[in-house]
N, C-alpha and C. Protein backbone atom coordinates (compact mmCIF):
# COMPACT_ATOMS: atom_id res chain seq x y z
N UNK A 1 -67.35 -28.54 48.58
CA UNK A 1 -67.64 -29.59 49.53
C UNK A 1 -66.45 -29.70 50.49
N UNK A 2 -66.89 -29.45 51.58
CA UNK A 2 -65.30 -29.47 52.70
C UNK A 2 -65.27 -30.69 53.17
N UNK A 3 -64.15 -30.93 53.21
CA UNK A 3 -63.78 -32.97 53.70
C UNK A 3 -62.49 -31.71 54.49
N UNK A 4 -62.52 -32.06 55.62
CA UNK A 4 -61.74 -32.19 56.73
C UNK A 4 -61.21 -30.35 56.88
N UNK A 5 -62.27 -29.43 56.34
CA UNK A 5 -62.50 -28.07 56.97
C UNK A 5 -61.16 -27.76 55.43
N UNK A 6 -61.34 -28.84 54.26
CA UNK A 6 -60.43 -28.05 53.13
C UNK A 6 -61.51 -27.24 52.45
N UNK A 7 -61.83 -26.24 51.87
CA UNK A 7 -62.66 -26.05 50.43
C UNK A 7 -62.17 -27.02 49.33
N UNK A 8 -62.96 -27.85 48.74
CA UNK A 8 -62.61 -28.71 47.31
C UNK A 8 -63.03 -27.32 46.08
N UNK A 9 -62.58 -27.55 45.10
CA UNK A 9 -62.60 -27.32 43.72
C UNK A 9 -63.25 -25.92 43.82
N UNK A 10 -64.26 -26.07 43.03
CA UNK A 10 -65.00 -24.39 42.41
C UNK A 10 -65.64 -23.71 43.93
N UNK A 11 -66.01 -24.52 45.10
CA UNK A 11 -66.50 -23.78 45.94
C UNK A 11 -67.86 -22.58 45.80
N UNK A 12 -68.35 -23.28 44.40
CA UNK A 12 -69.90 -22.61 44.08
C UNK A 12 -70.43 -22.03 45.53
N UNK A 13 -70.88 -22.35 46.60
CA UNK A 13 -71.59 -21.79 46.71
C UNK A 13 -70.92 -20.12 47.41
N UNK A 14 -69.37 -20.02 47.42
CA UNK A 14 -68.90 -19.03 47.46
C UNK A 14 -68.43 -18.22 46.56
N UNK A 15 -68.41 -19.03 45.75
CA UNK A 15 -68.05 -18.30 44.45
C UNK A 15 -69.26 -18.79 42.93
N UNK A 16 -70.19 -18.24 42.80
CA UNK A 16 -70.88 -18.64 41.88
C UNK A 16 -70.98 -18.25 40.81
N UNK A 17 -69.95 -17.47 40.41
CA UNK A 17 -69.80 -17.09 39.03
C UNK A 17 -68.08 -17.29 38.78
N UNK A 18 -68.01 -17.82 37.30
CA UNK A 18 -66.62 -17.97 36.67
C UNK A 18 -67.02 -16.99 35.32
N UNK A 19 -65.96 -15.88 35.06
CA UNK A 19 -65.80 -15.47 34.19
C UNK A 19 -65.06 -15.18 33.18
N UNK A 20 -65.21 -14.60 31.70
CA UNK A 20 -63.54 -14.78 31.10
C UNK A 20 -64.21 -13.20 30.53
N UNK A 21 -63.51 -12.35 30.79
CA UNK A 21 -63.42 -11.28 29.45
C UNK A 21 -62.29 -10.87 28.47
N UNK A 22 -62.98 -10.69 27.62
CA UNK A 22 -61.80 -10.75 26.14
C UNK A 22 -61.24 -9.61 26.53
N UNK A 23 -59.66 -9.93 25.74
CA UNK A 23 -58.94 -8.13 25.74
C UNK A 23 -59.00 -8.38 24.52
N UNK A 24 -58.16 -9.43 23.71
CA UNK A 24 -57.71 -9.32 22.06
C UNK A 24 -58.47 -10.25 21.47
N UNK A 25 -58.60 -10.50 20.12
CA UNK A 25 -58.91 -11.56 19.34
C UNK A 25 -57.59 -11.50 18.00
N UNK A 26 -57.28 -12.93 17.64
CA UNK A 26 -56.75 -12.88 16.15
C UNK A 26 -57.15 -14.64 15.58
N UNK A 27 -57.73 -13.92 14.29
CA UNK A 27 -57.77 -15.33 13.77
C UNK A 27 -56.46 -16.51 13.63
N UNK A 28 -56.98 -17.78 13.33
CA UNK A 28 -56.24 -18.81 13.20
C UNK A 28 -56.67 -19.41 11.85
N UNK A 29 -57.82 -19.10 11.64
CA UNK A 29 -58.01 -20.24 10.30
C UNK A 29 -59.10 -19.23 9.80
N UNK A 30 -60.08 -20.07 9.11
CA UNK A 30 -61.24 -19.63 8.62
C UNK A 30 -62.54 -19.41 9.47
N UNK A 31 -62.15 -20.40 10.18
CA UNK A 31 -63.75 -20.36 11.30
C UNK A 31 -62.84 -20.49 12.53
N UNK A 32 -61.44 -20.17 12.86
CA UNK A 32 -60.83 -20.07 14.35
C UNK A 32 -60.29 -19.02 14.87
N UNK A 33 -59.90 -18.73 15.61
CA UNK A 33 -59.77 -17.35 16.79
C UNK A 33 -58.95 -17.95 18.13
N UNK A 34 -58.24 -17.40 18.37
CA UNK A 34 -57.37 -17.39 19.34
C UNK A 34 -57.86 -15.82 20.08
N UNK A 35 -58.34 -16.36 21.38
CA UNK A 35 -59.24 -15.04 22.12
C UNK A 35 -58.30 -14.58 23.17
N UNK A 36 -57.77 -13.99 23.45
CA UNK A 36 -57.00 -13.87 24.73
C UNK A 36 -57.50 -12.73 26.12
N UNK A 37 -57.63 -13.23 27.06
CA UNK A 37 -58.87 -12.36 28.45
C UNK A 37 -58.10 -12.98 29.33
N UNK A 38 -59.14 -12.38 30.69
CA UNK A 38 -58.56 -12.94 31.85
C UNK A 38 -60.61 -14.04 32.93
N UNK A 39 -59.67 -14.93 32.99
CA UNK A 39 -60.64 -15.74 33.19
C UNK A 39 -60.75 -15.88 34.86
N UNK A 40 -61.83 -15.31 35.75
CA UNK A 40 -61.88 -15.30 37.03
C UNK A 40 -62.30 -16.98 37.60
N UNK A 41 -61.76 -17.38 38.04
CA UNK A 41 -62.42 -18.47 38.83
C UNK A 41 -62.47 -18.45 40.47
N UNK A 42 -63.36 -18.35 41.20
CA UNK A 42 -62.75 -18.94 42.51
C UNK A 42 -62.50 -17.05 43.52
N UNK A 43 -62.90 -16.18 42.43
CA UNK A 43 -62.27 -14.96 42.73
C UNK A 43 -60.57 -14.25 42.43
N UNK A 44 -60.12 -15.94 41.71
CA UNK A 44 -58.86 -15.52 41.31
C UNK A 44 -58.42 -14.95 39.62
N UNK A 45 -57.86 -14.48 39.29
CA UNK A 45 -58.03 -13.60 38.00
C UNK A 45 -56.62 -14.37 37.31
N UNK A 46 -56.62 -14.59 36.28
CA UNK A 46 -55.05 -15.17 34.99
C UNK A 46 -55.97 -15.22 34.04
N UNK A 47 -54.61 -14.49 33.28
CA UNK A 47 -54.77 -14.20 31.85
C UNK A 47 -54.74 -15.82 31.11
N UNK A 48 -55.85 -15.80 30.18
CA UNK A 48 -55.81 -17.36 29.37
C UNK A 48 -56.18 -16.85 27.83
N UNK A 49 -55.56 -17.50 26.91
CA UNK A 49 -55.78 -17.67 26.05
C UNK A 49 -57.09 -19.16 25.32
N UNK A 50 -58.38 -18.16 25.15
CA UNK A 50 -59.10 -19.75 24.43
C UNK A 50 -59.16 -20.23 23.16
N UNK A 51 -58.98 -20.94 23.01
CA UNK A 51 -58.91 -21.53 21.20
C UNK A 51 -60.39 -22.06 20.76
N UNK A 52 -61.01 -20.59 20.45
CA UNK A 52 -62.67 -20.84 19.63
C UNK A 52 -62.34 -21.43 18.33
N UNK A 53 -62.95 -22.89 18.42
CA UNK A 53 -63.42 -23.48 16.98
C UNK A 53 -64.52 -23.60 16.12
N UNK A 54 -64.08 -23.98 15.32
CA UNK A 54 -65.38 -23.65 14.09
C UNK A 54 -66.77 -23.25 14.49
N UNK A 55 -66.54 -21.73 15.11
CA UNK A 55 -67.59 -21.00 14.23
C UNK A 55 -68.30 -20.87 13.49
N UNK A 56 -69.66 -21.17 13.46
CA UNK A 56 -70.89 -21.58 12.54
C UNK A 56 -71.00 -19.89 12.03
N UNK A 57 -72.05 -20.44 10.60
CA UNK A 57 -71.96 -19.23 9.80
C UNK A 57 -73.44 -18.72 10.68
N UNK A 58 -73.40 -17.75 11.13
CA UNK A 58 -74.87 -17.12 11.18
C UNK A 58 -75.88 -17.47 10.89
N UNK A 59 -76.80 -17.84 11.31
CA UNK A 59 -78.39 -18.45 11.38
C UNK A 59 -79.37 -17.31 11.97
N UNK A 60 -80.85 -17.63 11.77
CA UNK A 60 -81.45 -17.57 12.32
C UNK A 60 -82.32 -18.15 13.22
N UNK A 61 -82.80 -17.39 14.90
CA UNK A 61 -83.34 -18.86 15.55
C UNK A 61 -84.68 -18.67 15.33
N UNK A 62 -85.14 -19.03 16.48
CA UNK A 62 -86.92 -19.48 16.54
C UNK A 62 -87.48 -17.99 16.72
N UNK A 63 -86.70 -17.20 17.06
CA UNK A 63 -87.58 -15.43 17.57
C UNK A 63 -86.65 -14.92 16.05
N UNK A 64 -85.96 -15.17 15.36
CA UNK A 64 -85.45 -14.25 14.28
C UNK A 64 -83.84 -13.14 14.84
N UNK A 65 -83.73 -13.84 15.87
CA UNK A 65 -82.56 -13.55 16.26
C UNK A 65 -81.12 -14.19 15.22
N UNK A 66 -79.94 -13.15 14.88
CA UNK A 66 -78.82 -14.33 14.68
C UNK A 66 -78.31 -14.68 15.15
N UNK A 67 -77.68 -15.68 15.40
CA UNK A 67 -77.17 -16.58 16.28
C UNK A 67 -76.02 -17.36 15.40
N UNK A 68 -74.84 -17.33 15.91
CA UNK A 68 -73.61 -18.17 15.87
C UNK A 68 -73.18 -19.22 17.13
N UNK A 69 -72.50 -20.04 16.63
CA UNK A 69 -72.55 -21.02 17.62
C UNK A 69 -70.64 -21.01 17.51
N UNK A 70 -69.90 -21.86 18.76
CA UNK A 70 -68.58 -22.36 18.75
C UNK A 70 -68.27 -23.03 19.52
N UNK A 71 -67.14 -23.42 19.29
CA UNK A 71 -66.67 -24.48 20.42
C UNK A 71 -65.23 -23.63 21.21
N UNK A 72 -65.21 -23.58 22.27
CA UNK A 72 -63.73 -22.74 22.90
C UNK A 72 -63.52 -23.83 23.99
N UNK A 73 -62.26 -23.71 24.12
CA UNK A 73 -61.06 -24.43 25.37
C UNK A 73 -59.85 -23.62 25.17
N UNK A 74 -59.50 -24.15 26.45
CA UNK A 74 -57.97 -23.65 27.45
C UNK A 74 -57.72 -24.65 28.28
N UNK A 75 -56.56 -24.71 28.80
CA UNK A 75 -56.00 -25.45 29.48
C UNK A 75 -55.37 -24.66 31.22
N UNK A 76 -55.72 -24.68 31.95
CA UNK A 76 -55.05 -24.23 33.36
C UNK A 76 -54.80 -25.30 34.18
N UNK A 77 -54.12 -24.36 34.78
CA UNK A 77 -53.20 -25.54 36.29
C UNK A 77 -54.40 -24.95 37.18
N UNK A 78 -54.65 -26.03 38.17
CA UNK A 78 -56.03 -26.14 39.44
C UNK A 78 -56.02 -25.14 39.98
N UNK A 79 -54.44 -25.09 40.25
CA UNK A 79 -53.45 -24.83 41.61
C UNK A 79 -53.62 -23.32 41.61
N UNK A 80 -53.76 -22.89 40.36
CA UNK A 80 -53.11 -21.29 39.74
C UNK A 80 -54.64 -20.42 40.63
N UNK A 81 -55.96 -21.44 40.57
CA UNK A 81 -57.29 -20.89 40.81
C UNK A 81 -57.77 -21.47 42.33
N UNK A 82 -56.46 -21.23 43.22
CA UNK A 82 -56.89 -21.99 44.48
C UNK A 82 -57.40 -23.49 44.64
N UNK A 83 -57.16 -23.96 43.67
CA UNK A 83 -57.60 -25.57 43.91
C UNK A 83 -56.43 -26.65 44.06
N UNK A 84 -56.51 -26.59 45.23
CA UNK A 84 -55.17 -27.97 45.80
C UNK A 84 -55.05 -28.85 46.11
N UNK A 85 -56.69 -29.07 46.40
CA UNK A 85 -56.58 -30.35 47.40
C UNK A 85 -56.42 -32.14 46.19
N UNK A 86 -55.85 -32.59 47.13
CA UNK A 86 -55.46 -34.02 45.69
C UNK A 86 -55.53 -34.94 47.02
N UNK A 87 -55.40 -36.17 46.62
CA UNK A 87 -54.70 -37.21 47.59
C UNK A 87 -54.23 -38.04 46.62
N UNK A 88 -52.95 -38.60 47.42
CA UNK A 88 -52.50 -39.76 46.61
C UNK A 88 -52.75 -41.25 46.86
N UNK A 89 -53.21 -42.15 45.63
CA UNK A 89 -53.66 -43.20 45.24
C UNK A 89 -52.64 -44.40 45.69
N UNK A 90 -53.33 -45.59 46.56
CA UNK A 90 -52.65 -46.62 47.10
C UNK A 90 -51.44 -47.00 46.35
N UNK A 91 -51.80 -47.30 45.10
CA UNK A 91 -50.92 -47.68 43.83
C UNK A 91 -49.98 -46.42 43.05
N UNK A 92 -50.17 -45.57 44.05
CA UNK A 92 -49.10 -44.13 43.37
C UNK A 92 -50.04 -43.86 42.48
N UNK A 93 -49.84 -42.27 42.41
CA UNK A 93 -50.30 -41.17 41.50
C UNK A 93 -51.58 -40.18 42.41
N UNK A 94 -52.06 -39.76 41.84
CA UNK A 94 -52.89 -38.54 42.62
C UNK A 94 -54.62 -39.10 42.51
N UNK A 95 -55.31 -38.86 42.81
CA UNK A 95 -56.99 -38.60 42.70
C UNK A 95 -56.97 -38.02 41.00
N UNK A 96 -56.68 -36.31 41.44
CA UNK A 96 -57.12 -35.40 40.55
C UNK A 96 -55.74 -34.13 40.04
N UNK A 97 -55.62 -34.35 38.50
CA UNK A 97 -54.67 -33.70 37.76
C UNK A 97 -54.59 -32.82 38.02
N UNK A 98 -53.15 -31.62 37.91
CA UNK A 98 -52.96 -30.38 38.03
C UNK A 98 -53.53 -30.05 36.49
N UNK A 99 -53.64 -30.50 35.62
CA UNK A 99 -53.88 -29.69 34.26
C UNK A 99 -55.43 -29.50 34.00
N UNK A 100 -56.17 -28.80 33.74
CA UNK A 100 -58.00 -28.88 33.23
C UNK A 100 -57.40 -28.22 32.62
N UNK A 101 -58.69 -28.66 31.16
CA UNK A 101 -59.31 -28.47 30.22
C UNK A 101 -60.80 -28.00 30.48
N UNK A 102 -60.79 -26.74 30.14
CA UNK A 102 -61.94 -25.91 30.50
C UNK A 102 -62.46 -26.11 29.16
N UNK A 103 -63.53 -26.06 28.72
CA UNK A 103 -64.41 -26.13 27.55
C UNK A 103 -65.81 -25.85 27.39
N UNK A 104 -66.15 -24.88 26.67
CA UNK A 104 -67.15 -24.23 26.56
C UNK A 104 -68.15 -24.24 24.94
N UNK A 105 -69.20 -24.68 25.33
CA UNK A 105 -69.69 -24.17 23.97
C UNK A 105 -71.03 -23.35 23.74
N UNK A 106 -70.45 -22.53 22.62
CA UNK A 106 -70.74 -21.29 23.21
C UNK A 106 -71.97 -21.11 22.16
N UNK A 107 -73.04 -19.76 22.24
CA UNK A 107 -73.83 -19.63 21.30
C UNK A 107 -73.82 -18.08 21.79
N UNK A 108 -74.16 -17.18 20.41
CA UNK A 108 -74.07 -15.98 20.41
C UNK A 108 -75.13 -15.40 19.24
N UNK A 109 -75.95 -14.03 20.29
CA UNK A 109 -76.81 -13.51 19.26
C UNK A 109 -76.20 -12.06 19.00
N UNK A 110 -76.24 -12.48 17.77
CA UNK A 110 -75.95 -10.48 17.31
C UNK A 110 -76.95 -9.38 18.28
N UNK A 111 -76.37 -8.43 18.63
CA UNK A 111 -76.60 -6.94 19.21
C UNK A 111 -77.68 -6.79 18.27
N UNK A 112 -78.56 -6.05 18.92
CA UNK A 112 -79.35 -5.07 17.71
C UNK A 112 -79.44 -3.32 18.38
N UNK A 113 -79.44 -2.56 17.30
CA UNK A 113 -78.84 -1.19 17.40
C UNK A 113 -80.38 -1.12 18.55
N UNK A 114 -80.61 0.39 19.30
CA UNK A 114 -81.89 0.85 19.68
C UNK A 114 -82.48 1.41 18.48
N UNK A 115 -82.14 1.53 17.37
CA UNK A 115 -83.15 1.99 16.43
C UNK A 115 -83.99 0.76 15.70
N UNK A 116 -83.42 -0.05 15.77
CA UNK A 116 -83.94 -1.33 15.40
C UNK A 116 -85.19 -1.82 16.57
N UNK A 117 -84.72 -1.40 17.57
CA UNK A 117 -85.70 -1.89 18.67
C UNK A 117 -87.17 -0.80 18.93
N UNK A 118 -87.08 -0.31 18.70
CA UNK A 118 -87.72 1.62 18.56
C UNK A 118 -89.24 1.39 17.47
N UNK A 119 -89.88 1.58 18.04
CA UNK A 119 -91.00 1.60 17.25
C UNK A 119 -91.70 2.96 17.03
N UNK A 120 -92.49 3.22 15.87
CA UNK A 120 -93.04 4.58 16.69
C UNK A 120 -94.29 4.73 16.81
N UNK A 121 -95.36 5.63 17.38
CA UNK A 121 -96.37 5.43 18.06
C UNK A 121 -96.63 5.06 19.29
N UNK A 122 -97.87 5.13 19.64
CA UNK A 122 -98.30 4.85 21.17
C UNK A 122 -97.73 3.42 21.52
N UNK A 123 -97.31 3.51 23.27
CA UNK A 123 -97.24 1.96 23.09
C UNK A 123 -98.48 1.38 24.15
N UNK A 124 -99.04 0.85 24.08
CA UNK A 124 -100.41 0.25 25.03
C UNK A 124 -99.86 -0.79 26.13
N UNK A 125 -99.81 -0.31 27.43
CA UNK A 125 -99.50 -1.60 28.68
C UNK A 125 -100.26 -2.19 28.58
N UNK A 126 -100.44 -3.32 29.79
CA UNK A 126 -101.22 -4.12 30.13
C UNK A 126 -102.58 -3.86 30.49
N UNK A 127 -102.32 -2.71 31.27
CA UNK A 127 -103.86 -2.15 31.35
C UNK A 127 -104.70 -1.24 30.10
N UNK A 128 -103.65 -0.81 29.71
CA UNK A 128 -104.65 -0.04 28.42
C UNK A 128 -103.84 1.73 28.03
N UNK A 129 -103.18 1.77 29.17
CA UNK A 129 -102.78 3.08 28.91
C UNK A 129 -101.44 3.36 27.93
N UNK A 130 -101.52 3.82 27.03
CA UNK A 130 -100.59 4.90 26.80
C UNK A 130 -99.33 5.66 27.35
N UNK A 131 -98.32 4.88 26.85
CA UNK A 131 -97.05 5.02 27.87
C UNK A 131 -96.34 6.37 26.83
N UNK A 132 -96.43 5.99 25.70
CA UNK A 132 -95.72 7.28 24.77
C UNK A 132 -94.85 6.01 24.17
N UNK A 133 -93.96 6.96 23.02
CA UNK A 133 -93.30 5.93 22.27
C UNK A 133 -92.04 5.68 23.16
N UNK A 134 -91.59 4.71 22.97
CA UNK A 134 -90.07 4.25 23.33
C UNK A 134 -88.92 5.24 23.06
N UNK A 135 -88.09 5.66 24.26
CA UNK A 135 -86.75 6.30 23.77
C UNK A 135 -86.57 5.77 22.32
């Protein structure tokens, strides 16, 4: 949202994706992980470390998928992801903090191999024909 030709904050509609990809993982506990990637925001790239918590044990959902669930956060400065704009408050201090707390919660389905997905025999489209079996 531009107030006076600044870009404010995430600037979605120029940037509509935020991403993090993992390089490392090491546990912390039993159900914690310390993930360490680089998290794009804004088009800008820093390395962050997220602190995934308790990790649910594996389930199954409504299609028979497994599925784990977690909770992850990090902490960044605004500033680091192009975000500057602040003003300061009649009574002293700012609008909006240099520190966020990014927080995510997350849900994850296990991979399944292509042999798992692979059927064999004809497979029938929509119309009726005979496509052959699946790679």
């Amino acid at each position: 949202m531009p107030t006076s030709g600044v870009i404010l904050f995430f600037d979605a509609a120029s940037h509509p994706e935020v991403t993090f990809v993992s390089k490392s993982a090491r546990s912390t506990g039993d159900h914690d992980l310390d993930v360490l990637g680089d998290l794009t925001i804004r088009g800008i790239t820093h390395e962050v470390t997220l602190a995934v918590l308790d990790i649910s044990t594996p389930q199954l959902d409504m299609r028979e998928n497994q599925r784990i669930g977690a909770t992850a956060t990090t902490m960044i400065r605004r500033a680091d992801f192009g975000m500057t704009w602040n003003k300061t408050l009649d009574a002293g201090g700012v609008v909006v903090g240099e520190l966020v707390t990014v927080s995510l919660e997350i849900s994850l389905i296990a991979a399944t191999s292509c042999s798992e997905k692979t059927r064999s025999g004809p497979v029938e489209t929509a119309n009726g024909t005979d496509r052959g079996s699946p790679p």
